[in-house]
Each structure stands twice: as structure tokens, then as C-alpha cells.
C-alpha atoms as a PDB file:
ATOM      1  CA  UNK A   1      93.328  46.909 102.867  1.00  0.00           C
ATOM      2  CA  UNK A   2      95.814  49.440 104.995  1.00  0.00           C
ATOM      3  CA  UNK A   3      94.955  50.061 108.270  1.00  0.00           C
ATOM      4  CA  UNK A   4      93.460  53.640 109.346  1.00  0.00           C
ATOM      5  CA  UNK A   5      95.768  55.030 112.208  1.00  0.00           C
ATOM      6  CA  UNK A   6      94.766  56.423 115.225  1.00  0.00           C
ATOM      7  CA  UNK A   7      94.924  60.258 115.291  1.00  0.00           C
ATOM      8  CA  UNK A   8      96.692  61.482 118.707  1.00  0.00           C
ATOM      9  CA  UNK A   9      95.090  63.514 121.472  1.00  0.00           C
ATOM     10  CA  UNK A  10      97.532  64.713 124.510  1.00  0.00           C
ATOM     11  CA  UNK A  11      96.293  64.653 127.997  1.00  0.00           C
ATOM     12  CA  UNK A  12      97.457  65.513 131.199  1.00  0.00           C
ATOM     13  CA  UNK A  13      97.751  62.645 134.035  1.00  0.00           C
ATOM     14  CA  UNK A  14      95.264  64.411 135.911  1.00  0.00           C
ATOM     15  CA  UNK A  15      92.580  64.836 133.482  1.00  0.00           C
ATOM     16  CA  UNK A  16      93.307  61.182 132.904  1.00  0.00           C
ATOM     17  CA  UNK A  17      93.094  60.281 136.610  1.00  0.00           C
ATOM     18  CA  UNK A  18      89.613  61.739 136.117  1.00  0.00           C
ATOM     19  CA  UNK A  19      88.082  60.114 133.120  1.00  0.00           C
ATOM     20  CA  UNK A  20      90.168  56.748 133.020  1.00  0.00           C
ATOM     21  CA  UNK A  21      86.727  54.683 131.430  1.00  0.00           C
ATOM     22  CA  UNK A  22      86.280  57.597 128.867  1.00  0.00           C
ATOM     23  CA  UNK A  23      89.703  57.544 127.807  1.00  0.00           C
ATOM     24  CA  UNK A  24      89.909  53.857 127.131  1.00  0.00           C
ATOM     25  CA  UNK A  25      86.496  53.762 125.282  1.00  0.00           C
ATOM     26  CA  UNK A  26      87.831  56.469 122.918  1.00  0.00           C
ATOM     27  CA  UNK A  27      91.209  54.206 122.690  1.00  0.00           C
ATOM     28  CA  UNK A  28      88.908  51.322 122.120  1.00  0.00           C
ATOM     29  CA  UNK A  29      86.969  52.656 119.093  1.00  0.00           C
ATOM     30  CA  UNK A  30      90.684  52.703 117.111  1.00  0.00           C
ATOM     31  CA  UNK A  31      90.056  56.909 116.145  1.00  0.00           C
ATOM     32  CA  UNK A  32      92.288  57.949 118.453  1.00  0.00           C
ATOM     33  CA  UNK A  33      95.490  56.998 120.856  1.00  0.00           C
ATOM     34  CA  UNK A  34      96.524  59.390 123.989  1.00  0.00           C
ATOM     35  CA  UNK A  35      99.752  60.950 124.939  1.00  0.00           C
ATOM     36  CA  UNK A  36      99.608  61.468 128.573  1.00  0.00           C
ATOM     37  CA  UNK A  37     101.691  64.310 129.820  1.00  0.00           C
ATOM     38  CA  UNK A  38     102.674  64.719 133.186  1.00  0.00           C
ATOM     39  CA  UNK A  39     104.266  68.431 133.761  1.00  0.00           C
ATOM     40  CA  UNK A  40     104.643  69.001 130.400  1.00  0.00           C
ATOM     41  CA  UNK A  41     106.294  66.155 129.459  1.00  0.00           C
ATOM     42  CA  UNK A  42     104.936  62.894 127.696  1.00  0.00           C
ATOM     43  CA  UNK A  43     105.572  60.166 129.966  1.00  0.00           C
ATOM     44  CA  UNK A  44     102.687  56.937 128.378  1.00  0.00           C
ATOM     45  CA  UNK A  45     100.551  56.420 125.397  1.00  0.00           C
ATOM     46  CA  UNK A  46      97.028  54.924 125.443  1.00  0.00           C
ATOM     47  CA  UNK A  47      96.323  53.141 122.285  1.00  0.00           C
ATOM     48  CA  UNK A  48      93.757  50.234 121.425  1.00  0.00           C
ATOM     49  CA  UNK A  49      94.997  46.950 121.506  1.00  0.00           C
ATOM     50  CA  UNK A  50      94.740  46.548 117.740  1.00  0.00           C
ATOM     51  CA  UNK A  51      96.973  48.968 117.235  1.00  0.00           C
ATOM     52  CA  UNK A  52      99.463  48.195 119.671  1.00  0.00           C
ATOM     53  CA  UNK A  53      99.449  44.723 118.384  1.00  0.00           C
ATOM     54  CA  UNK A  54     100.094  46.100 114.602  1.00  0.00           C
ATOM     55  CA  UNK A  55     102.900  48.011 116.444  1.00  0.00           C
ATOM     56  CA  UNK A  56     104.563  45.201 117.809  1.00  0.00           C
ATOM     57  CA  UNK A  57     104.637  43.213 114.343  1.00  0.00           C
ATOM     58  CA  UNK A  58     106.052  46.047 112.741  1.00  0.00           C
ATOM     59  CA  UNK A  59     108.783  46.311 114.929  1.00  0.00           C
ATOM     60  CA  UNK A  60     109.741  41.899 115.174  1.00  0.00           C
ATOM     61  CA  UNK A  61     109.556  42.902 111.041  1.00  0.00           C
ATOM     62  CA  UNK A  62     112.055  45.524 111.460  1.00  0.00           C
ATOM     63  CA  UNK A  63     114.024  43.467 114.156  1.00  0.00           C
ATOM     64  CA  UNK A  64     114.206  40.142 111.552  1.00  0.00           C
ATOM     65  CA  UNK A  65     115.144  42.710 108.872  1.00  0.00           C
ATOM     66  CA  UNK A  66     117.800  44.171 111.103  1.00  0.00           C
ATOM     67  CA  UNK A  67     119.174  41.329 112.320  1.00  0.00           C
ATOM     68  CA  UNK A  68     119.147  39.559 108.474  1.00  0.00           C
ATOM     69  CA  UNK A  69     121.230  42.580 107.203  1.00  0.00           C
ATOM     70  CA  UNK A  70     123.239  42.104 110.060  1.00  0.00           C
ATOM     71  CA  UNK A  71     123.762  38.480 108.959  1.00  0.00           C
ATOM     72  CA  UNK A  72     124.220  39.329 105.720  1.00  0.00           C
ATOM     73  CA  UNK A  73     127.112  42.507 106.385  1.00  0.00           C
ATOM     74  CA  UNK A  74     128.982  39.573 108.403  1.00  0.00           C
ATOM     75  CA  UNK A  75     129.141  37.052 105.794  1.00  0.00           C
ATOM     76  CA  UNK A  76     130.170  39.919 103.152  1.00  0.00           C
ATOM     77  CA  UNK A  77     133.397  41.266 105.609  1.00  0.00           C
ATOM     78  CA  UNK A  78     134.182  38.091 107.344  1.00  0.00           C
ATOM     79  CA  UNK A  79     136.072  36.130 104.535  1.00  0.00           C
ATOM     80  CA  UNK A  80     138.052  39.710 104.186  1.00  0.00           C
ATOM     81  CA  UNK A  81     138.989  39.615 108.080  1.00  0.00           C
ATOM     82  CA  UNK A  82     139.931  35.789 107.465  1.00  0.00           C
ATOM     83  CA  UNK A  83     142.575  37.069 105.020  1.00  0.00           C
ATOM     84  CA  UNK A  84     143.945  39.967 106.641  1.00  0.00           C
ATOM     85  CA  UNK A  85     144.330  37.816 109.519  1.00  0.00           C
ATOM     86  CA  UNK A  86     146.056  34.975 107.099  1.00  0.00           C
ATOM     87  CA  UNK A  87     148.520  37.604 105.871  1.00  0.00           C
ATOM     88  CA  UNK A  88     149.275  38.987 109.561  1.00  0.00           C
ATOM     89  CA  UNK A  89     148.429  41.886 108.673  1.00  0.00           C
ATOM     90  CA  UNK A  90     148.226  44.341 111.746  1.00  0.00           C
ATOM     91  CA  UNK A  91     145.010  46.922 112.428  1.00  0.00           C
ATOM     92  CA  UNK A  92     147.807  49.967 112.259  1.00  0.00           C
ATOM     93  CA  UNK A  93     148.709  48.758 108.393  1.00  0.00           C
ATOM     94  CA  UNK A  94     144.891  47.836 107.385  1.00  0.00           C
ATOM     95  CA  UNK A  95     144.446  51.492 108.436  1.00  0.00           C
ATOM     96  CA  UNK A  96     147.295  53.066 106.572  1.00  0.00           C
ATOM     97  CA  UNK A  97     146.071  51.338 103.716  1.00  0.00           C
ATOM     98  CA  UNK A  98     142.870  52.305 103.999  1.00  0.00           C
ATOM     99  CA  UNK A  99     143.552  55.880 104.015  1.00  0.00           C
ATOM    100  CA  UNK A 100     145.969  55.696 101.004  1.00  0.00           C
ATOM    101  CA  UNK A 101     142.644  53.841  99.337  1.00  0.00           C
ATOM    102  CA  UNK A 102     140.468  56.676 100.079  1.00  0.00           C
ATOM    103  CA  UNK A 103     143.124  59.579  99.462  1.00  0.00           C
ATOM    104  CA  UNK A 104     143.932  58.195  95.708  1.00  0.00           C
ATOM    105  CA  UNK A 105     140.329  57.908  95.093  1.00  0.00           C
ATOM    106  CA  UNK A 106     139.358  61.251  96.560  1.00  0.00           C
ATOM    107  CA  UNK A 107     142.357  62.589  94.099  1.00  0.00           C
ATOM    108  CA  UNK A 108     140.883  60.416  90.643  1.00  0.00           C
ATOM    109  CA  UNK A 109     137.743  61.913  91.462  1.00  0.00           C
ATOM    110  CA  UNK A 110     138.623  65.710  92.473  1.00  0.00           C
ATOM    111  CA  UNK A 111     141.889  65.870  90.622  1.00  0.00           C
ATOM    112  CA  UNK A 112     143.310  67.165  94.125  1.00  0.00           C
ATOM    113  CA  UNK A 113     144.257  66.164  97.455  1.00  0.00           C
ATOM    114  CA  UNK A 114     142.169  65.918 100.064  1.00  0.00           C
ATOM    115  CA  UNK A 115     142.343  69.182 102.416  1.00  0.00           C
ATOM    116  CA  UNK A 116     143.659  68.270 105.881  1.00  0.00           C
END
């Protein structure tokens, strides 16, 4: 079953000042979160904790996914730094090889040189 999100309501941090209790009953009931604005600009949210906890899962999710791909990019390039590094290759070389890689594939696949 997915979870119904809030629907967001802006306020200004005065009108908030004034009806603090009604503000966090609505946040409570999970219909709706609050944007607070202070001269025009949104400066805090008011959401129920429910929501804010679904929020926070989401985003360790998101950090463990980020940090796996991470994981995973190193292990793919590392062996390839290992050799360069073997073969003394400098960082000015690996780069003028590079280039000649992508200009001879940019010319199999356009049938031109790059423009410069």
C-alpha cells in the first residue's frame, strides 16, 4: 500500500506565530505539510512526523545506493589506474590519448573531424 502525501500549504511566520497549535494539528492529521515563508522567502517546513520519518528512509536509501555505486565505479576504474600507474604512464599522455580515443571515434561515427 503507497503512502498518500501530504499536499503543501505556504504560510507566513507570522500567521504561524499566531496559530502554532492549529498548524501542527493540520500537520498531524498527514493531509497537509507547511512551507513557512518569512518575507517572501521559504525558510522551514512543518510536516507530520510520519512523513518526515518516510523522508528520512528515503534519503539513507538513496545515500546506501549512492555510496554502493560509488563502490562499485571504484572497483570498475581502479585496476585501470593500477596499470597506468604500472606502465608510468604520466596524466599529460593518459590525456593525449584520451582525446585521440574520442577524436577517431567521433570521426567512425560522423565520417568527419570534430569542429574545434
Amino acid at each position: 500500500m503507497t503512502s498518500q502525501k501530504s499536499m503543501p500549504v505556504t504560510i507566513a511566520a507570522t500567521e504561524l506565530r499566531r496559530h502554532f497549535g492549529d498548524f501542527l494539528r493540520r500537520a498531524f492529521s498527514g493531509e497537509e505539510h507547511f512551507i513557512v515563508e518569512r518575507e517572501g522567502f521559504p525558510v522551514a517546513a512543518i510536516i507530520s512526523m510520519k512523513e518526515y520519518e518516510t523522508f528520512i528512509k528515503e534519503r539513507e536509501q538513496k545515500d546506501r545506493e549512492r555510496a554502493e555505486k560509488s563502490r562499485q565505479f571504484y572497483d570498475l576504474v581502479h585496476p585501470f589506474g593500477e596499470e597506468i600507474a604500472r606502465q608510468g604512464i604520466s596524466e599529460e599522455e593518459l590525456d593525449a590519448r584520451v582525446e585521440s580515443a574520442r577524436q577517431k571515434l567521433y570521426e567512425e561515427t560522423y565520417g568527419r573531424k570534430p569542429a574545434k
